[in-house]
N, C-alpha and C. Protein backbone atom coordinates (compact mmCIF):
# COMPACT_ATOMS: atom_id res chain seq x y z
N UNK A 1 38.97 96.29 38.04
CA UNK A 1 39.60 94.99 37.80
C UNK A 1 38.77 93.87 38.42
N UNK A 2 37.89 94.01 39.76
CA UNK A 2 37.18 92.75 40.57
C UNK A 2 36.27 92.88 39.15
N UNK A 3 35.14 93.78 39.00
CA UNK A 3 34.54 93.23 37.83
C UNK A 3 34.68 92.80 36.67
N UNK A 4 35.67 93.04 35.96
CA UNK A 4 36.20 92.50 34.81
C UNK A 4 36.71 91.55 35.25
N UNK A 5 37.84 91.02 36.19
CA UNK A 5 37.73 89.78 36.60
C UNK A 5 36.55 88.65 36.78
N UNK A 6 35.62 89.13 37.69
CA UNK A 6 34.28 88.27 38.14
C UNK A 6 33.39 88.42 36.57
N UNK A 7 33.34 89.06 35.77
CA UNK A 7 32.97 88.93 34.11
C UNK A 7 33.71 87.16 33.77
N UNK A 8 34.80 87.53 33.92
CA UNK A 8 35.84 86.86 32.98
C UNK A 8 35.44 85.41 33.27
N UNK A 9 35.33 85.04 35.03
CA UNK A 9 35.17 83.81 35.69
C UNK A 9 34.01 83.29 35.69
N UNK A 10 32.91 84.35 35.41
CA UNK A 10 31.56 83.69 34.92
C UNK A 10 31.50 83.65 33.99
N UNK A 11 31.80 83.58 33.07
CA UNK A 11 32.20 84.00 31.10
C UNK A 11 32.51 82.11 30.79
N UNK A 12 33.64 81.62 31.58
CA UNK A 12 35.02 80.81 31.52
C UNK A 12 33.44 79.41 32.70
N UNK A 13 32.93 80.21 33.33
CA UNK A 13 32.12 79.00 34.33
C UNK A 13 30.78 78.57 33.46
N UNK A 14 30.21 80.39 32.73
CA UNK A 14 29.08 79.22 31.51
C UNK A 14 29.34 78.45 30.97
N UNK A 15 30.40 78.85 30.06
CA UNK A 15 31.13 78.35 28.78
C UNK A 15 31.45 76.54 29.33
N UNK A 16 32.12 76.44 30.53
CA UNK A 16 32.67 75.34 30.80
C UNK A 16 31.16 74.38 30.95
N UNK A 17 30.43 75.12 31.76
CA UNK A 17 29.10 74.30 32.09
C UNK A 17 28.60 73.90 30.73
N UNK A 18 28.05 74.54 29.78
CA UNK A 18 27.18 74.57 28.72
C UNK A 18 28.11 73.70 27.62
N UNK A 19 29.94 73.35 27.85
CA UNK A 19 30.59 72.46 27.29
C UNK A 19 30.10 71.39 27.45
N UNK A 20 30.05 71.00 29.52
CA UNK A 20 30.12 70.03 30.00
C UNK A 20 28.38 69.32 29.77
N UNK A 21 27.52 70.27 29.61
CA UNK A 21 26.29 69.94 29.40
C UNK A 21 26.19 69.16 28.02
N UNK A 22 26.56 69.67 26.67
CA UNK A 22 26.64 69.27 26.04
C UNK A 22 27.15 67.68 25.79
N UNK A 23 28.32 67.83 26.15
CA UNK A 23 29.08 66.55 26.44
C UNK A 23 28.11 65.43 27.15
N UNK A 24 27.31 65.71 27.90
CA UNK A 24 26.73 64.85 28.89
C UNK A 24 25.46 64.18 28.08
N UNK A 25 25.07 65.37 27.08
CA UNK A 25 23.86 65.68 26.24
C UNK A 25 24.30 64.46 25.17
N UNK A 26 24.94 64.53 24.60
CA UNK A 26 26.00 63.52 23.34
C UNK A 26 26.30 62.48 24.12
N UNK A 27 26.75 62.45 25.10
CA UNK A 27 27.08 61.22 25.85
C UNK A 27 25.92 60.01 25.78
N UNK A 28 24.96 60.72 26.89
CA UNK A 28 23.26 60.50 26.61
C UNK A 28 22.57 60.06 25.68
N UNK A 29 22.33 60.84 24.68
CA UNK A 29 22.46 60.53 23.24
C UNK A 29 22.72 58.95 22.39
N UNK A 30 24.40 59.07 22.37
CA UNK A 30 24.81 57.91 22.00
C UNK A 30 24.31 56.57 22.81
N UNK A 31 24.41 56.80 24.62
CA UNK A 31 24.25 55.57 25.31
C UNK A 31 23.11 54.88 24.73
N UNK A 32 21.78 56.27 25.05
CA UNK A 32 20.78 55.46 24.38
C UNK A 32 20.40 54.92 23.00
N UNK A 33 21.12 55.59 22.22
CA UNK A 33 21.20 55.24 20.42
C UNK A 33 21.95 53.96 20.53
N UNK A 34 22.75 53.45 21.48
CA UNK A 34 23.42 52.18 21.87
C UNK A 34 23.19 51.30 22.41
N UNK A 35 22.03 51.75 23.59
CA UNK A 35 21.04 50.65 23.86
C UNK A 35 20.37 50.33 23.37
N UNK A 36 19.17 50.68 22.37
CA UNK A 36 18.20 50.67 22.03
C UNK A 36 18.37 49.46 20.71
N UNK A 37 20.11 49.84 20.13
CA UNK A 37 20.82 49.02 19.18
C UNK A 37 20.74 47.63 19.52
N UNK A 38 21.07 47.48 20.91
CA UNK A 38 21.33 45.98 21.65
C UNK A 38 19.95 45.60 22.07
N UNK A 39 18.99 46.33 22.20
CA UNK A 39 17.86 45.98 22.67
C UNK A 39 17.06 45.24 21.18
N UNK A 40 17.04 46.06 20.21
CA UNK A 40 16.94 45.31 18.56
C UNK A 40 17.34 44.35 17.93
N UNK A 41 18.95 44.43 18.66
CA UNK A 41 19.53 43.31 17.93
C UNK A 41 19.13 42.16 18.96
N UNK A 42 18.58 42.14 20.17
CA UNK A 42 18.06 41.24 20.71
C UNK A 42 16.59 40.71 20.35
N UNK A 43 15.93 41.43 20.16
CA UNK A 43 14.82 41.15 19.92
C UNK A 43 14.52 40.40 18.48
N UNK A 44 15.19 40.91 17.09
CA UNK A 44 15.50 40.24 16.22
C UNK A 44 16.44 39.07 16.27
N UNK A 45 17.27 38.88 17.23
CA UNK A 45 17.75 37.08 17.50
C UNK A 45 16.89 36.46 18.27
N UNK A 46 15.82 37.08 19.19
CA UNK A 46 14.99 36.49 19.60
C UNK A 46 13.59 35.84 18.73
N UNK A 47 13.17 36.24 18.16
CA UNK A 47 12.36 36.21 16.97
C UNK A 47 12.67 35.58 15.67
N UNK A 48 14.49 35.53 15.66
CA UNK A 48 14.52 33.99 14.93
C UNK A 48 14.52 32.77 15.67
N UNK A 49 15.16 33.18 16.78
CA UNK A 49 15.13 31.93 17.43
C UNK A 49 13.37 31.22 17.39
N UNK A 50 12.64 32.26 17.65
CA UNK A 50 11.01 31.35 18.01
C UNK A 50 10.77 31.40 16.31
N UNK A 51 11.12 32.02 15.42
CA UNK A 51 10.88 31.48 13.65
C UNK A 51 10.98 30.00 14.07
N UNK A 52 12.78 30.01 13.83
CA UNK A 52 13.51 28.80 13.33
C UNK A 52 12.46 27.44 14.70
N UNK A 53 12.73 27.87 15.72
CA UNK A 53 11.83 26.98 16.77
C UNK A 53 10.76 26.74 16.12
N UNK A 54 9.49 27.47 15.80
CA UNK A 54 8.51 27.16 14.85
C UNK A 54 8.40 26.65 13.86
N UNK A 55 9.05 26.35 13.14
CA UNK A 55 9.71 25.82 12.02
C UNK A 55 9.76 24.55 12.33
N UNK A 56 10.74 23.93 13.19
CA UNK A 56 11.46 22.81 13.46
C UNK A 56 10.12 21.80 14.12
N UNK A 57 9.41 23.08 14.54
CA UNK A 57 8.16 21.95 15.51
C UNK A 57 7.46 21.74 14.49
N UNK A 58 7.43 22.99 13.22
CA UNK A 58 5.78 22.23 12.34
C UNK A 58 6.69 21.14 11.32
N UNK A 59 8.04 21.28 11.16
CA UNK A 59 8.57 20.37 10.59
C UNK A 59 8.34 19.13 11.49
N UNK A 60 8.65 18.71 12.25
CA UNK A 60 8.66 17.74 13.52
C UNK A 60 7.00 17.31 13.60
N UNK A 61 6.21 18.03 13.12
CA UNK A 61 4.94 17.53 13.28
C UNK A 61 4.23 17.16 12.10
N UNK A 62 4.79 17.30 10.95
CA UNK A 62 4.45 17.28 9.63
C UNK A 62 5.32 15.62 9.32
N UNK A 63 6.03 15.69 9.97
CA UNK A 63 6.97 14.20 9.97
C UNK A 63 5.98 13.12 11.13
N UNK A 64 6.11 13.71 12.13
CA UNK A 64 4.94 12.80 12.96
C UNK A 64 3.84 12.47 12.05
N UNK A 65 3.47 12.85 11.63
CA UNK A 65 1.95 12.58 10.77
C UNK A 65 1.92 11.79 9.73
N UNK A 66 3.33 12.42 8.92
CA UNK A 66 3.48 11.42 8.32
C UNK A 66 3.75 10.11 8.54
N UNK A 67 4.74 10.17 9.08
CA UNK A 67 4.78 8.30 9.48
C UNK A 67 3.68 7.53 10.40
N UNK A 68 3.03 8.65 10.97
CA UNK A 68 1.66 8.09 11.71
C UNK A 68 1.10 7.12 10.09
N UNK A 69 0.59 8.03 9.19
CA UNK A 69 -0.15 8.04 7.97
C UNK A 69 0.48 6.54 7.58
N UNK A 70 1.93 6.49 6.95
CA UNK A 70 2.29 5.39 6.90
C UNK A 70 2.27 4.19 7.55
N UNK A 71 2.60 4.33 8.81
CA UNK A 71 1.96 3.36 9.62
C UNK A 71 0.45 2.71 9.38
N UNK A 72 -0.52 3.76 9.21
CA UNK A 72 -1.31 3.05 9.27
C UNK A 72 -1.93 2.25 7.99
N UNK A 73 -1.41 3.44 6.57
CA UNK A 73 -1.18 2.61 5.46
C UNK A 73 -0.59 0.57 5.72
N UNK A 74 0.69 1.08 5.76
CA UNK A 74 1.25 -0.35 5.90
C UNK A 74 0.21 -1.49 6.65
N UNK A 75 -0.36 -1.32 8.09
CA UNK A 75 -1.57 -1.92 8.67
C UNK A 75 -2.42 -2.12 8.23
N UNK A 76 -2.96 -1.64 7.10
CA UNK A 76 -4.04 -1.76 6.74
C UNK A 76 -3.80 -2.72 5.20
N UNK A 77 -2.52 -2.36 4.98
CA UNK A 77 -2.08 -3.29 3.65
C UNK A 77 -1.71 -4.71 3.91
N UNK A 78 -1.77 -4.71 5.47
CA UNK A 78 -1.19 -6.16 5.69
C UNK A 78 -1.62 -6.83 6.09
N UNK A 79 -3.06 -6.08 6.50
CA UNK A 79 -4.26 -6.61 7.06
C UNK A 79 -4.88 -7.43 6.03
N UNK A 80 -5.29 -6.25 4.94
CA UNK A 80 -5.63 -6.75 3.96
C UNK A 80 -5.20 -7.91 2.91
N UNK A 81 -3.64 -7.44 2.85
CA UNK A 81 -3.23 -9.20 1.74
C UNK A 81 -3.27 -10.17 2.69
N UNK A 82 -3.28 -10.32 4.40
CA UNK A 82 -3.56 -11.63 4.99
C UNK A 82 -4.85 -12.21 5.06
N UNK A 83 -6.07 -11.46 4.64
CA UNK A 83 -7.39 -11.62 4.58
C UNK A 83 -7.22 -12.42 2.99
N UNK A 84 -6.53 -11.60 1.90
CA UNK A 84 -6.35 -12.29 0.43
C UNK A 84 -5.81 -13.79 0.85
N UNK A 85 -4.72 -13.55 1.67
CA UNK A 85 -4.18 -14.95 1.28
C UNK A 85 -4.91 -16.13 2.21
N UNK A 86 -5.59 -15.21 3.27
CA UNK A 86 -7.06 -16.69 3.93
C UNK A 86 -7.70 -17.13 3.03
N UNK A 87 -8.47 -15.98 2.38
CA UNK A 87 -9.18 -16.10 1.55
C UNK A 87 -9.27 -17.29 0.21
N UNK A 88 -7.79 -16.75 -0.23
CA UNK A 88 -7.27 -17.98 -1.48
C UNK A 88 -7.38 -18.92 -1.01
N UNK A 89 -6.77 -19.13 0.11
CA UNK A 89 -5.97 -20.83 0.59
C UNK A 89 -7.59 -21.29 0.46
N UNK A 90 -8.40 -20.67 1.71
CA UNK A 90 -10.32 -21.02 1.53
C UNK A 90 -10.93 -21.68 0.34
N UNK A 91 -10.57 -20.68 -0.36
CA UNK A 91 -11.09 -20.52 -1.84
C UNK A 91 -10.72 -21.74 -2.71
N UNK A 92 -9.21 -22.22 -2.49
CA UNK A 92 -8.30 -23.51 -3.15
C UNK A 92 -9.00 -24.62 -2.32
N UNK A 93 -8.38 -24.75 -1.33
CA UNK A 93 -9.24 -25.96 -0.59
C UNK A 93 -10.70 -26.19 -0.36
N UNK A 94 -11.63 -25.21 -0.47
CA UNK A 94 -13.16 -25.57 -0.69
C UNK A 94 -13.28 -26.25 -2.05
N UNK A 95 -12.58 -25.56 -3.36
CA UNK A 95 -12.82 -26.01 -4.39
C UNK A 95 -12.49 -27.15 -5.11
N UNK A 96 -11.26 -27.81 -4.16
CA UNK A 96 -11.09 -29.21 -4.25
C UNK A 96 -11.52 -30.31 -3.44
N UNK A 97 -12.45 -29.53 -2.46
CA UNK A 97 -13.00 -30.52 -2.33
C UNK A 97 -14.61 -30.60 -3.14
N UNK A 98 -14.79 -29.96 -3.23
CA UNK A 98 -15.91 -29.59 -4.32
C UNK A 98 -15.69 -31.02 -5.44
N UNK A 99 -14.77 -30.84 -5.95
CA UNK A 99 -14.36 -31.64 -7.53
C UNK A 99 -14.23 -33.13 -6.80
N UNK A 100 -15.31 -33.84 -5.91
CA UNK A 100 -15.43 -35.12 -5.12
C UNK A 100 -15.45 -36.09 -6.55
N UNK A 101 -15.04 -37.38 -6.25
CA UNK A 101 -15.23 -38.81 -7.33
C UNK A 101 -16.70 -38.35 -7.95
N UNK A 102 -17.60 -38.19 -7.26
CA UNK A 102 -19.23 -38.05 -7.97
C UNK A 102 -19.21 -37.00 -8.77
N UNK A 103 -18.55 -35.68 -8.40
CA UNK A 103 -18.96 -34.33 -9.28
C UNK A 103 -18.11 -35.15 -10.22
N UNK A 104 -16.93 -35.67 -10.28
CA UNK A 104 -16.17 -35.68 -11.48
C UNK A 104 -16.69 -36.41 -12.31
N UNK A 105 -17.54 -37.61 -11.86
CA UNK A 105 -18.25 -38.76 -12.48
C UNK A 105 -18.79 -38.11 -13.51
N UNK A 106 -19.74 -37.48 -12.59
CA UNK A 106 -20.78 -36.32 -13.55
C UNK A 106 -20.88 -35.85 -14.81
N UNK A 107 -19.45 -34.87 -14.09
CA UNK A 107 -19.22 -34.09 -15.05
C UNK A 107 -18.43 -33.76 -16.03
N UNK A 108 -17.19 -34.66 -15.78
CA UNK A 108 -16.66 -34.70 -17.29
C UNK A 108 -17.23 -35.51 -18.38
N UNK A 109 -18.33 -36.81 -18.51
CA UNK A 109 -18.75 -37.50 -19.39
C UNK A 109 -19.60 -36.11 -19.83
N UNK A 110 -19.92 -35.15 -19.28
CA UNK A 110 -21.08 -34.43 -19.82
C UNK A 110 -20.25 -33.42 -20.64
N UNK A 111 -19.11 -32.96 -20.25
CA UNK A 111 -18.22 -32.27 -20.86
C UNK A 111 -18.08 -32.67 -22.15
N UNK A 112 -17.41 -34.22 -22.22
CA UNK A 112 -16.63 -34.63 -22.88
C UNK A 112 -17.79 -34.91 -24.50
N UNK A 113 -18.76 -35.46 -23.62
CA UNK A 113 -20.08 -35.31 -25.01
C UNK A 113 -20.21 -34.07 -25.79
N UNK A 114 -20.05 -33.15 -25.02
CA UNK A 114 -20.38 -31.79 -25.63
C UNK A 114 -19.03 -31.13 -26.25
N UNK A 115 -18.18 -31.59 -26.25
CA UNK A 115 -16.76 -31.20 -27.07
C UNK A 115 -16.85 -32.00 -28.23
N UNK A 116 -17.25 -32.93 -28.10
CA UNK A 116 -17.17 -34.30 -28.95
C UNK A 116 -17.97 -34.08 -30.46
N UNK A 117 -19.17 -33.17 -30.07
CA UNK A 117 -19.96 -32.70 -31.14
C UNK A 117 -19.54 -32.04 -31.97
N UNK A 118 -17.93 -31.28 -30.87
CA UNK A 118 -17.58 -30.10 -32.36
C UNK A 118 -16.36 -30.63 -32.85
N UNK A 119 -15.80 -31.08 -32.37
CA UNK A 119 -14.63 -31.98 -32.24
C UNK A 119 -14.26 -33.21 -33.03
N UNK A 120 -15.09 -34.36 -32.65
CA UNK A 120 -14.89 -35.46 -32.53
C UNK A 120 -14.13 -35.68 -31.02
N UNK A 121 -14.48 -37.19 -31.00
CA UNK A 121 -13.92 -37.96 -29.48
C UNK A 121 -12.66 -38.29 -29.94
N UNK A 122 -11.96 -38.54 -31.29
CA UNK A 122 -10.99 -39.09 -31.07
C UNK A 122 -9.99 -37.76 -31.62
N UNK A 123 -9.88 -36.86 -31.23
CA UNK A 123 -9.25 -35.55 -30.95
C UNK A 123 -9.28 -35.50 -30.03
N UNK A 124 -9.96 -35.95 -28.84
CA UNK A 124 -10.16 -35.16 -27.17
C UNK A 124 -9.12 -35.56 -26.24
N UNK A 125 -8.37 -35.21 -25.67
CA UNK A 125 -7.93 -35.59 -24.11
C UNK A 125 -7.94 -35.10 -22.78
N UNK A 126 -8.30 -36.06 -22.03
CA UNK A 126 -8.76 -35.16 -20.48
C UNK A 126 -7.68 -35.78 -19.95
N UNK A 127 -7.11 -34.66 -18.84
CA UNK A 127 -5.87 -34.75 -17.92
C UNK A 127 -7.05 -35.14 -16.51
N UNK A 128 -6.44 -36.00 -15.85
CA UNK A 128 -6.82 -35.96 -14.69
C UNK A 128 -5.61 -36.34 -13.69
N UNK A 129 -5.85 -36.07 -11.99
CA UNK A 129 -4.72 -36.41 -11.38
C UNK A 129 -4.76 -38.18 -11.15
N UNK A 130 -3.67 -38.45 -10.93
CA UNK A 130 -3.57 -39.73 -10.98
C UNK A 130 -4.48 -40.77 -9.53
N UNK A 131 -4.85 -40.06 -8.63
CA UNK A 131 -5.47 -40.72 -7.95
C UNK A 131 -7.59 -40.35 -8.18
N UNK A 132 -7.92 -39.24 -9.01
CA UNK A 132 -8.98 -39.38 -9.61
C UNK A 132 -9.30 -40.00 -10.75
N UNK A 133 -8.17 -40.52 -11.15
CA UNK A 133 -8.09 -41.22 -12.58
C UNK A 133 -8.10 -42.39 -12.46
N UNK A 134 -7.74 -43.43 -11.00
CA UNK A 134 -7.51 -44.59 -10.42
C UNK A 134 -8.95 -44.69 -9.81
N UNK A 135 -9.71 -44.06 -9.22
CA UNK A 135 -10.60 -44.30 -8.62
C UNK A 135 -11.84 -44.29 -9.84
N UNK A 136 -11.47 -43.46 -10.83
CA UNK A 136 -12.92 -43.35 -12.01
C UNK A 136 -12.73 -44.03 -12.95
N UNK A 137 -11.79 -44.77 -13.12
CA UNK A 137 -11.03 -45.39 -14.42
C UNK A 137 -12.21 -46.45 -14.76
N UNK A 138 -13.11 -47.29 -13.83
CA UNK A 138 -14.26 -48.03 -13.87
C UNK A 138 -15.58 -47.49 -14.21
N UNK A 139 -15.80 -46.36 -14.08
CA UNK A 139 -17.03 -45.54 -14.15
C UNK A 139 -16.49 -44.98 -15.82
N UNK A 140 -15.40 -44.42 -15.91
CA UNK A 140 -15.25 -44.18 -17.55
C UNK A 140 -15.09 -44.80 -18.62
N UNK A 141 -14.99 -46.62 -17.70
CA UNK A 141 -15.26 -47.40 -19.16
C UNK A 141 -16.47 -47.27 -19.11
N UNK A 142 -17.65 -47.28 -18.45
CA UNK A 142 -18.54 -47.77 -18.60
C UNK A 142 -19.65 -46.62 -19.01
N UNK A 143 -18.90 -45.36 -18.68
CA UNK A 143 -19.94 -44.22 -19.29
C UNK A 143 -19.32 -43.74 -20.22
N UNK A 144 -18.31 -43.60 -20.77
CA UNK A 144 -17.33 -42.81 -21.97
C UNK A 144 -16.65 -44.19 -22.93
N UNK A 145 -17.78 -44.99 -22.83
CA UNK A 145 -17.19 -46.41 -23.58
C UNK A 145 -16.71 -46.38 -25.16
N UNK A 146 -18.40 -45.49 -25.85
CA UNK A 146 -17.97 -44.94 -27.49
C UNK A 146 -17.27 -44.59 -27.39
N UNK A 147 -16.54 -43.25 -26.70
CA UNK A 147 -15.69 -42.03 -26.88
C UNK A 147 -14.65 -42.75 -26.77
N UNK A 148 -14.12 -43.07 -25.92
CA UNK A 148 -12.78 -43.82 -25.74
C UNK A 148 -12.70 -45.15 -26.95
N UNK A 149 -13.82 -45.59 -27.01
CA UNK A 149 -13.31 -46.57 -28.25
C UNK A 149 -13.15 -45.51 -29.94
N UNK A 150 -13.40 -44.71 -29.55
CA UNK A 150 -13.19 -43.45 -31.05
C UNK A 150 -11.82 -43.24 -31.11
N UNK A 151 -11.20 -42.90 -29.67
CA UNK A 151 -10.01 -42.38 -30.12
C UNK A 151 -10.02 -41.12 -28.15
N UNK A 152 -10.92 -41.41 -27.34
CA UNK A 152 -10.78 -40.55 -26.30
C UNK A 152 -9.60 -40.98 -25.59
N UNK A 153 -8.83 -39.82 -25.42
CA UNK A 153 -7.47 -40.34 -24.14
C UNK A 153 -7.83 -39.86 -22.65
N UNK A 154 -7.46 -40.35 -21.88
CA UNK A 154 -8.04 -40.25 -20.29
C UNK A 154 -6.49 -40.19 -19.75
N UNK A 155 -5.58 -39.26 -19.35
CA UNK A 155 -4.44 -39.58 -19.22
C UNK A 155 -4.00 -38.35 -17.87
N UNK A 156 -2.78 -38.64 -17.10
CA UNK A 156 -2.99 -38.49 -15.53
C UNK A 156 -1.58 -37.25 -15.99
N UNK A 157 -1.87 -36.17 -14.52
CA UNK A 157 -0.62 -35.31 -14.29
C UNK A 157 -0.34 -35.03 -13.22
N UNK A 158 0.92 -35.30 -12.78
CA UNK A 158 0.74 -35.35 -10.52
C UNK A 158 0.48 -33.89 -10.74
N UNK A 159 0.67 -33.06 -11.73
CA UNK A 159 0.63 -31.27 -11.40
C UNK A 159 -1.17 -31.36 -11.23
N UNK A 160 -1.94 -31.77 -11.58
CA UNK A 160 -3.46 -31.49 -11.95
C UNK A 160 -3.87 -32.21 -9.67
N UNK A 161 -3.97 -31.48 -9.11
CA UNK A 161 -4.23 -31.97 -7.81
C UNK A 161 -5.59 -31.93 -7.38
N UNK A 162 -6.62 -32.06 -8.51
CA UNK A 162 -8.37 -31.72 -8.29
C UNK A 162 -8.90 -31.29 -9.80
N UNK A 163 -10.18 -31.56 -10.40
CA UNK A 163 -10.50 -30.85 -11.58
C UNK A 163 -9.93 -32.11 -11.96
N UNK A 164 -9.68 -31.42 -13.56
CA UNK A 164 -9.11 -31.86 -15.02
C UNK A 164 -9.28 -30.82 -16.36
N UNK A 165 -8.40 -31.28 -17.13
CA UNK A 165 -8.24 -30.40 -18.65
C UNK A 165 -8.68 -30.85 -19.13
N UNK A 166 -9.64 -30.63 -19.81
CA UNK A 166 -9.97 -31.44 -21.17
C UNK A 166 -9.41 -30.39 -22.63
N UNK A 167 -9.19 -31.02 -23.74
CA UNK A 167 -8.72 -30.29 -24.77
C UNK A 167 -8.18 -31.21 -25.91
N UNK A 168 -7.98 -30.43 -26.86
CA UNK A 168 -7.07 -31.16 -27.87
C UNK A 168 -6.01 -32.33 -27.76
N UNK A 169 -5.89 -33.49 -28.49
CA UNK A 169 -4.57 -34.11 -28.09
C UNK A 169 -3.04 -33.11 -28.31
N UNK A 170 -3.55 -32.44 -29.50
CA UNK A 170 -2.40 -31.50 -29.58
C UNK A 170 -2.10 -30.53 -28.86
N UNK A 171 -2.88 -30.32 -28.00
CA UNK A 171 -2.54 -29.17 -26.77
C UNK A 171 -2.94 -27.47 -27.53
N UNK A 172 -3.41 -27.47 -28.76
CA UNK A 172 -4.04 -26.64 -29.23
C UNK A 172 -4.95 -25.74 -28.92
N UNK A 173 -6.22 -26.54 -28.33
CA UNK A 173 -7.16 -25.39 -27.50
C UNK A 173 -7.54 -26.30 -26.22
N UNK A 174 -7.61 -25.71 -25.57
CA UNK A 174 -8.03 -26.79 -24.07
C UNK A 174 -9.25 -25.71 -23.30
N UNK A 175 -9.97 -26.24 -22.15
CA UNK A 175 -10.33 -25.59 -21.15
C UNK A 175 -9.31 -26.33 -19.85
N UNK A 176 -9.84 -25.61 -18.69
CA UNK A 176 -8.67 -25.68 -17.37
C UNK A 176 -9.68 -25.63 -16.45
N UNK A 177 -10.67 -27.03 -16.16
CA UNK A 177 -11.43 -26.97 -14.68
C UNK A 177 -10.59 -27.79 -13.51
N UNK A 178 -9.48 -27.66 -13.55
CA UNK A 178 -8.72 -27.66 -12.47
C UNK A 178 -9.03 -26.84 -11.57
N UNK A 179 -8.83 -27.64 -10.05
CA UNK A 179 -9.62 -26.68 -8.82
C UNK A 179 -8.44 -25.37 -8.73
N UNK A 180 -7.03 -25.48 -9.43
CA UNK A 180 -6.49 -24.26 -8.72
C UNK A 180 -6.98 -23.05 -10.09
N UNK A 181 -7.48 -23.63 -11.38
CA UNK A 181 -7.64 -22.51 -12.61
C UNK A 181 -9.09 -21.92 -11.42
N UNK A 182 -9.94 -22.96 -10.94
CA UNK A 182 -11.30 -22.50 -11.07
C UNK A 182 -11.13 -21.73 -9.95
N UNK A 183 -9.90 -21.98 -8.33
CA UNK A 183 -10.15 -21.48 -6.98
C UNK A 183 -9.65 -19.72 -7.35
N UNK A 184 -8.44 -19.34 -8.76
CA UNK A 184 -8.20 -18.54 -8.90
C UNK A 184 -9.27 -17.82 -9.79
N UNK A 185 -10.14 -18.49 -10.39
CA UNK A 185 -11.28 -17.56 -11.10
C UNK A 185 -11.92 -16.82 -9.78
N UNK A 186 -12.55 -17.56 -8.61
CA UNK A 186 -12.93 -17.13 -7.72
C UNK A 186 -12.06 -15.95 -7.02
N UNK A 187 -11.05 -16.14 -6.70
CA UNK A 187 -10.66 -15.28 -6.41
C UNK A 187 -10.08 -13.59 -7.16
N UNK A 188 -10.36 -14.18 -8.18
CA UNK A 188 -9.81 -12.46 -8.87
C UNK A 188 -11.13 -11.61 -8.90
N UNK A 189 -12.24 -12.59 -8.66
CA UNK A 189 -13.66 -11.80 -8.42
C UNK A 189 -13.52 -10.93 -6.92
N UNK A 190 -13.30 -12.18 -5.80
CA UNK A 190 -13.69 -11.74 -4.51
C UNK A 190 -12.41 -10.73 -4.16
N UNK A 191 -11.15 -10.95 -4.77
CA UNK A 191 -10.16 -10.36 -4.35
C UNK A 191 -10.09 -8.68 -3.89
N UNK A 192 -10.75 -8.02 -5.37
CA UNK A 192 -11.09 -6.60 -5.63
C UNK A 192 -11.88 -6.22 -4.76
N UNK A 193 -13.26 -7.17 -4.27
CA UNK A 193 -14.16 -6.84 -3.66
C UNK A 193 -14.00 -6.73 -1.93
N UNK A 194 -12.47 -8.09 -1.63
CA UNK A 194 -12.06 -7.46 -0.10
C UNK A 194 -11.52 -6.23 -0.43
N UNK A 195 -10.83 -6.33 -1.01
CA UNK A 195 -9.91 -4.70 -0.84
C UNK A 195 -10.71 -3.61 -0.58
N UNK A 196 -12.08 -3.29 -1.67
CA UNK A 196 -12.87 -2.30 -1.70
C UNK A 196 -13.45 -2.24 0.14
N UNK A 197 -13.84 -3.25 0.50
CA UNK A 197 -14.22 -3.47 1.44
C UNK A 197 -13.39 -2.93 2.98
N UNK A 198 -12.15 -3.05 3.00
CA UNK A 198 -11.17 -2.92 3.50
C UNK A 198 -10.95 -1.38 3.17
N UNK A 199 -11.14 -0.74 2.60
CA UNK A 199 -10.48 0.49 2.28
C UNK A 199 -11.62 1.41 2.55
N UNK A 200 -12.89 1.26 2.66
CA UNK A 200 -14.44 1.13 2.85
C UNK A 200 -14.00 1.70 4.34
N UNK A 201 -13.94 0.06 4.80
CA UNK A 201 -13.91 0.06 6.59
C UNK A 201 -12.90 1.51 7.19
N UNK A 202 -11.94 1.62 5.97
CA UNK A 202 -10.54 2.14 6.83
C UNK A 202 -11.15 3.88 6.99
N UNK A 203 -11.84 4.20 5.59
CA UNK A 203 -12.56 5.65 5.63
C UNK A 203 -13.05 5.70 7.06
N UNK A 204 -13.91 4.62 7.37
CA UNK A 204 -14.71 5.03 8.60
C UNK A 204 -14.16 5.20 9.71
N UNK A 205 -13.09 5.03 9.97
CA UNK A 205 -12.29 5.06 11.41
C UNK A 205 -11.94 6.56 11.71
């Protein structure tokens, strides 16, 4: 009976061990199949987090640049039309003073001859402003004396502020050496050529 007993109690003491081993074995098992879970699922929220972070900075820096870019667009556009509009005002006021009592003396009797050929004089009328028309009114009797006795009109517009029109009485075909027709001929030349210039300079920076 002691040995069949002491059988029985080591029988009942493997059995329990090699349960409890098991158990410990599965236990084990799972913990780490459970850590390893949390350790993944960390590492994949970690790794969006630095995505989405990466993201937000090249977004954030793709926006910096841009409005850098714009910025300096706009600067350079405002640089430029204030250089246009020196330029014009330059361009207007040199050219009236240009169109002095003498140039005008000059040069409309020389005009007015040379229209006259295809024309006739008593078709012609020249606009002038009313204070170049007061000051030459003596010089055009005395150099445009035929023409005006043909039929030439010499007649004033407060709009004409330098220059004069000469043209048809009917307003049919005219030319426009008014200082603002002639300061804007100048300028639609030089205008293109600041800009180019300006956009020139801006490459090089």
């Amino acid at each position: 009976m002691d040995v069949q007993l002491q059988e029985l109690l080591d029988k009942i003491k493997k059995d329990g061990v090699e349960t409890a081993e098991s158990q410990a074995a599965e236990i084990l098992k799972n913990a780490e199949a459970k850590a390893k879970s949390i350790v993944d699922k960390a590492q994949e929220e970690a790794d969006e987090i630095v995505k989405n972070g990466k993201a937000s900075a090249d977004r954030d820096e793709k926006a910096a640049e841009a409005a850098v870019k714009q910025a300096s667009r706009n600067v350079l556009i405002s640089f430029r039309d204030g250089i246009l509009s020196e330029l014009d005002a330059l361009i207007k006021t040199e050219t009236a003073k240009s169109y002095s009592t003498d140039v005008l003396k000059d040069l409309i009797p020389e005009v007015v001859k040379a229209w006259s050929t295809k024309s006739g004089s008593d078709d012609i009328s020249v606009l002038l402003s009313p204070a170049d028309a007061e000051k030459l009114d003596g010089a055009f009797k005395t150099l445009l004396k035929n023409e005006i006795a043909k039929g030439l009109e010499i007649r004033t517009d407060d709009s004409v502020e330098g220059g004069f029109h000469i043209g048809t009485k009917d307003g049919a075909a005219y030319y426009d050496f008014s200082a603002e027709a002639v300061s804007e001929l100048f300028a639609s030349y030089l205008n293109p050529r600041v800009s180019d210039i300006v956009k020139s300079a801006a490459k090089e920076l």
